[in-house]
Protein backbone atom coordinates (compact mmCIF):
# COMPACT_ATOMS: atom_id res chain seq x y z
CA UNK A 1 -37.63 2.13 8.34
CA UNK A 2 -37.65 -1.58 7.84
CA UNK A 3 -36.52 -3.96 4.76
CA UNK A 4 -39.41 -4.84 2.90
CA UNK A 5 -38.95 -8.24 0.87
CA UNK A 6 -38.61 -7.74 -3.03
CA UNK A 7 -37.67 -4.05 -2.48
CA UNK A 8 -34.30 -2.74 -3.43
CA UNK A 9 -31.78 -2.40 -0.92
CA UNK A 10 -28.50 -0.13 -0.94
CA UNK A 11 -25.63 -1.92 0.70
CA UNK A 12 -21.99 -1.33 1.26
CA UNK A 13 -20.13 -4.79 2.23
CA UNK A 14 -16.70 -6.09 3.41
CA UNK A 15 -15.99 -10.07 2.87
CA UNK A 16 -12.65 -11.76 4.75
CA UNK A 17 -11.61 -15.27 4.42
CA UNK A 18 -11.98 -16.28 7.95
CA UNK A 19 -8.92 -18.61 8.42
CA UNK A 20 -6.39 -15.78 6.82
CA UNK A 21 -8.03 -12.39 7.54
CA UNK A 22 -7.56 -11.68 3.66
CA UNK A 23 -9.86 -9.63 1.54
CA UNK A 24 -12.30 -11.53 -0.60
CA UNK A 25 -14.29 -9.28 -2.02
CA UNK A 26 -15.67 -4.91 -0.93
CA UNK A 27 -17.48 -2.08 -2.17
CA UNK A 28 -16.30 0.88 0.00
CA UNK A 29 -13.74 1.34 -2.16
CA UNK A 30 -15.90 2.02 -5.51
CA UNK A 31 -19.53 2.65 -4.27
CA UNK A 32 -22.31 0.49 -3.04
CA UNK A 33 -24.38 -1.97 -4.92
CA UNK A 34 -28.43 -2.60 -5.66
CA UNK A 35 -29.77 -5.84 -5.25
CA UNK A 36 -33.64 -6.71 -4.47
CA UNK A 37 -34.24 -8.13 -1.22
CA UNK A 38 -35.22 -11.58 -2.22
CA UNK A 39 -32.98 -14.78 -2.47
CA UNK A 40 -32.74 -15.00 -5.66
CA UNK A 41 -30.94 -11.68 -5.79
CA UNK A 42 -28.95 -12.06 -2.21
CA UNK A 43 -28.34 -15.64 -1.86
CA UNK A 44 -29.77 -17.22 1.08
CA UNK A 45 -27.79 -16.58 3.41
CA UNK A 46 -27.28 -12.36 2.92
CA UNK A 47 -31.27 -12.86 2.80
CA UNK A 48 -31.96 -14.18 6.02
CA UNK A 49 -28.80 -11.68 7.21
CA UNK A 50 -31.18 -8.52 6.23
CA UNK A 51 -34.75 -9.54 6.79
CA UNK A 52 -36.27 -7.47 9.47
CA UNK A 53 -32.87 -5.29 9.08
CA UNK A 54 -33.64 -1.36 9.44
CA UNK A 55 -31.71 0.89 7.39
CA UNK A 56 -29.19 2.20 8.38
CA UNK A 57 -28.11 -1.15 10.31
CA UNK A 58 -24.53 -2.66 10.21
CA UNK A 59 -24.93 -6.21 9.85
CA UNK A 60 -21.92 -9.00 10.35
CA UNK A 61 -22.84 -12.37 8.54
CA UNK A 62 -19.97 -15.51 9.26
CA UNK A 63 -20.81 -18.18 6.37
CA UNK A 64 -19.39 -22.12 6.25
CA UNK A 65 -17.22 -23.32 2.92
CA UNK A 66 -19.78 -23.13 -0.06
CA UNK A 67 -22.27 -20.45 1.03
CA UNK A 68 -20.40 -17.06 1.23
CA UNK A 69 -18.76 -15.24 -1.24
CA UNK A 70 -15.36 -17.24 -0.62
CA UNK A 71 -16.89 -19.45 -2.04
CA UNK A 72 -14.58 -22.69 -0.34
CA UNK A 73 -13.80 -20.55 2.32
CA UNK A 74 -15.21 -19.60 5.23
CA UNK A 75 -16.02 -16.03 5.14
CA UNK A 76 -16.99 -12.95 7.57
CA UNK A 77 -19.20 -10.71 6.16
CA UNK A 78 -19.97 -6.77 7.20
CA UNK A 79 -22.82 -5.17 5.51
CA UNK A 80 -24.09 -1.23 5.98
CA UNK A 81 -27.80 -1.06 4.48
CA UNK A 82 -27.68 2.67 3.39
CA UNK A 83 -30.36 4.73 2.36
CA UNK A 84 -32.07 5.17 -0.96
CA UNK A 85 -33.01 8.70 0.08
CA UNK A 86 -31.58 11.83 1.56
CA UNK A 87 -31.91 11.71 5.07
CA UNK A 88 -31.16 15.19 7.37
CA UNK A 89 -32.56 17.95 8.50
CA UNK A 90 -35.01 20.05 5.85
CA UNK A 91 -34.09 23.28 5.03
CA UNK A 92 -36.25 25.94 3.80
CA UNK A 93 -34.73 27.55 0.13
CA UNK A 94 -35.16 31.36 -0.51
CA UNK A 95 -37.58 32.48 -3.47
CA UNK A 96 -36.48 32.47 -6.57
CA UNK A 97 -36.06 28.87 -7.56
CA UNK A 98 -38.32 26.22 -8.25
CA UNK A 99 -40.55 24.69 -6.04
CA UNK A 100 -39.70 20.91 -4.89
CA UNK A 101 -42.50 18.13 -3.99
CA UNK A 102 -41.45 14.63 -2.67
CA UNK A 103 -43.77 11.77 -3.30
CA UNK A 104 -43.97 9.38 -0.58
CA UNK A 105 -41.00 7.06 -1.73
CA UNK A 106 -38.65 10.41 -2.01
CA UNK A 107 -39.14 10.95 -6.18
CA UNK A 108 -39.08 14.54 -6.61
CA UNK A 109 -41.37 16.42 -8.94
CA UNK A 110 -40.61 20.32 -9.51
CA UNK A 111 -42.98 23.13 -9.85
CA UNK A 112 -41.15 25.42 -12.65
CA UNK A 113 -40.98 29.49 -11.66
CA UNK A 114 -41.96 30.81 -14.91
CA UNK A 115 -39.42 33.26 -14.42
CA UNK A 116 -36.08 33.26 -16.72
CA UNK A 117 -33.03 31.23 -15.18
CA UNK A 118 -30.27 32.01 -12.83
CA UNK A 119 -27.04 32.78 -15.40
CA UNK A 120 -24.33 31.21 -12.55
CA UNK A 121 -24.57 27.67 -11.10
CA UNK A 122 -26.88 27.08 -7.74
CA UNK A 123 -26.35 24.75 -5.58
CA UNK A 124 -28.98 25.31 -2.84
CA UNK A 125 -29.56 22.46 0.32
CA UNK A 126 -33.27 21.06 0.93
CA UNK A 127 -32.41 18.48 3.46
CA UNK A 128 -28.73 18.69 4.96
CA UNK A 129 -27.45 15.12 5.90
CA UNK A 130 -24.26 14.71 8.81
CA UNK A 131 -22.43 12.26 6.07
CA UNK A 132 -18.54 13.03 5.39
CA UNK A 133 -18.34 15.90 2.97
CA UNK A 134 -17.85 15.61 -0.62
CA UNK A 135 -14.64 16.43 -2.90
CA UNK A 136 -14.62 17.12 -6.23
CA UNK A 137 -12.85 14.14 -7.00
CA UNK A 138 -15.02 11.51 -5.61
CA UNK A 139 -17.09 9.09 -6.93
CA UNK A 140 -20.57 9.66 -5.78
CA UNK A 141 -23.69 7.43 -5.21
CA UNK A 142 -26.92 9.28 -5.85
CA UNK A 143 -30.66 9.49 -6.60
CA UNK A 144 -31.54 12.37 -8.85
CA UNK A 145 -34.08 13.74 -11.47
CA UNK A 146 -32.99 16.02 -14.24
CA UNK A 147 -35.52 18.84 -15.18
CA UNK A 148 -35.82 21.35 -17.64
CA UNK A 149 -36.09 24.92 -16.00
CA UNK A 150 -38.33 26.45 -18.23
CA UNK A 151 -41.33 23.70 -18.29
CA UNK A 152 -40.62 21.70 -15.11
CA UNK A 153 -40.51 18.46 -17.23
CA UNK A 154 -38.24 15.56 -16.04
CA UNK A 155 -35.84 14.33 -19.22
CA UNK A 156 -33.61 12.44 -16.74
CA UNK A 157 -34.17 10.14 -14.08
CA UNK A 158 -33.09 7.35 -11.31
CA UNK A 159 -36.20 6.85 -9.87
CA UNK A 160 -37.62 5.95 -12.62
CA UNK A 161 -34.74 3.03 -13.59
CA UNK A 162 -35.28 1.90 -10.11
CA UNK A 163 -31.69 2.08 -8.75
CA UNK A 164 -29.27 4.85 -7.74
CA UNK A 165 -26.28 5.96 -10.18
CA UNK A 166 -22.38 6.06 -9.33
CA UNK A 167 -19.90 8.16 -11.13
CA UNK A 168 -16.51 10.32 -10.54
CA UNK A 169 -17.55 13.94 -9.69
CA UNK A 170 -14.51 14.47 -12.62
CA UNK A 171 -16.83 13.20 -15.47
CA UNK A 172 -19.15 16.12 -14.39
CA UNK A 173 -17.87 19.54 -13.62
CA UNK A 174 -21.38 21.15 -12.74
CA UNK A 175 -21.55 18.24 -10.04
CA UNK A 176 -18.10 18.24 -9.10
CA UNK A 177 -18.88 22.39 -8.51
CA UNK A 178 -22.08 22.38 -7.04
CA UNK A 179 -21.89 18.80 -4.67
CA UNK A 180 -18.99 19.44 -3.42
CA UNK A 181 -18.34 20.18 0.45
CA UNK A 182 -21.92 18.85 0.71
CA UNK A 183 -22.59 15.86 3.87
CA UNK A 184 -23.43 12.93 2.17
CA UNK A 185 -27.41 12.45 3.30
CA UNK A 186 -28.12 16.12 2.08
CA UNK A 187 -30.87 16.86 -0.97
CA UNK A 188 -29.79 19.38 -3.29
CA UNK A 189 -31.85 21.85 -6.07
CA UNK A 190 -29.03 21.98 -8.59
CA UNK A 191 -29.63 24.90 -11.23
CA UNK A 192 -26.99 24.54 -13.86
CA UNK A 193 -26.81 27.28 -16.86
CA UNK A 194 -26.03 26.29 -20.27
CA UNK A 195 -21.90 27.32 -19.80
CA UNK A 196 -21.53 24.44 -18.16
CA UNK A 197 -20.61 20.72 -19.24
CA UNK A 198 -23.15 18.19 -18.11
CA UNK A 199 -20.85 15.26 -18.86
CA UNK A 200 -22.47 11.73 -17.97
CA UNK A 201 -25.76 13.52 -17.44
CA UNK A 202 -26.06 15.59 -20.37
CA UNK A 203 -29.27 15.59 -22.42
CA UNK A 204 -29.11 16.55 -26.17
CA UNK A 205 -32.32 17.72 -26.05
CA UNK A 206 -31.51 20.53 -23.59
CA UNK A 207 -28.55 21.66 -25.11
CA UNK A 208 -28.45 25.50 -25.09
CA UNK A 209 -30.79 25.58 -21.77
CA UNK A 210 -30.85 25.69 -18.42
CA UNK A 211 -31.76 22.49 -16.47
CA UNK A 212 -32.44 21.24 -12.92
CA UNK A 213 -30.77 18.60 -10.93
CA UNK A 214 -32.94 17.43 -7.41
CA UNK A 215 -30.06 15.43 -6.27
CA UNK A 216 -29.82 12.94 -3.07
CA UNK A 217 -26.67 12.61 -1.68
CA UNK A 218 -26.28 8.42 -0.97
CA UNK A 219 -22.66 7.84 -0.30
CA UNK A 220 -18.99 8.64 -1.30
CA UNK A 221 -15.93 7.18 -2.11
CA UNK A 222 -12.69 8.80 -2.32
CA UNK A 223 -10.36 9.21 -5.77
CA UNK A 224 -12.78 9.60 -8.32
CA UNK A 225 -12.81 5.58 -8.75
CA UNK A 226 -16.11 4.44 -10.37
């Protein structure tokens, strides 16, 4: 799909100062950023660079002294425009676990089983993405909504703040356990039973239960860096 102005936009970049070749400023490194696609946000010149831009595009923007990131350099610019949703193939879960409706912009909302939890971690695929595979010690960029198992309701969410999250897999060992060897683009029902640490996602007021992750896969980076 297209860019839509005033939308947010996922991007990975790569800025060189055009006379030495040196690094100026990149994200692969550390994990994409979230900017609306306006000029204000952008600056003018990354603005015009992405309008009409599909995603999934890789873009290369050269700017004069005084308009780039360089600032009084010349600078050569790469940009990816990744996605803000899992993208792959769907895959049909067994029965069991809670059902999984997407609106139209990708927000999940879960359908509770009224049936008492799984007691081990489940990490089951909905949509499998061809992205590199995940290791328990990267630093992940993702969309996700936190649910409590027992009434469906969300406690937790990105959508809702408007902007993916980035964070080591380390900080979270039911992440780090149930994302990992995952392709980045995949969708994944994450049941996670009260024995385990939620770290940076924990909720205090689901301590003691068992909660839900619906978690989109956006990107990677490798070390655990954040």
């Amino acid at each position: 799909p297209e860019l839509r102005d005033g939308e947010p936009v996922l991007l990975n970049y790569w800025v060189e100062n055009a006379r030495t070749a040196t690094v100026v400023a990149e994200s692969y490194s550390a994990s994409p950023v979230t900017r609306e696609l306006t000029p204000a946000a952008l600056g003018a010149d990354l603005y015009r660079t992405l309008s009409g831009a599909r995603i999934g595009a890789r873009l290369l923007q050269v700017s004069p002294p005084g308009t780039g990131a360089g600032n009084d350099v010349p600078t050569v610019t790469v940009v990816d425009v990744l996605s803000l949703r899992a993208t792959g193939q769907r895959v049909d879960p067994p029965q069991g676990l809670p059902t999984v409706k997407l609106a139209a912009d990708g927000a999940p909302t879960l359908t509770p089983t009224g049936t008492d939890p799984p007691t081990s971690l489940v990490a089951q695929p909905l949509i499998r993405g061809s992205g590199r595979q995940v290791a328990r010690s990267d630093t992940v960029t993702v969309q996700y909504v936190g649910f409590s198992w027992k009434t469906g309701e969300a406690f937790d969410s990105t959508w809702s703040r408007g902007s993916p999250s980035s964070f080591s897999l380390v900080d979270v060992p039911a992440w780090a356990a149930g994302l990992a060897d995952q392709p980045v683009g995949s969708q994944l029902l994450l049941v996670v039973p009260p024995t385990y640490a939620l770290g940076a996602t924990q909720s205090q007021e689901l301590s003691g239960q068992t909660v839900v992750f619906v978690v989109d896969i956006l990107a990677v980076a490798a070390g655990g860096s954040s």
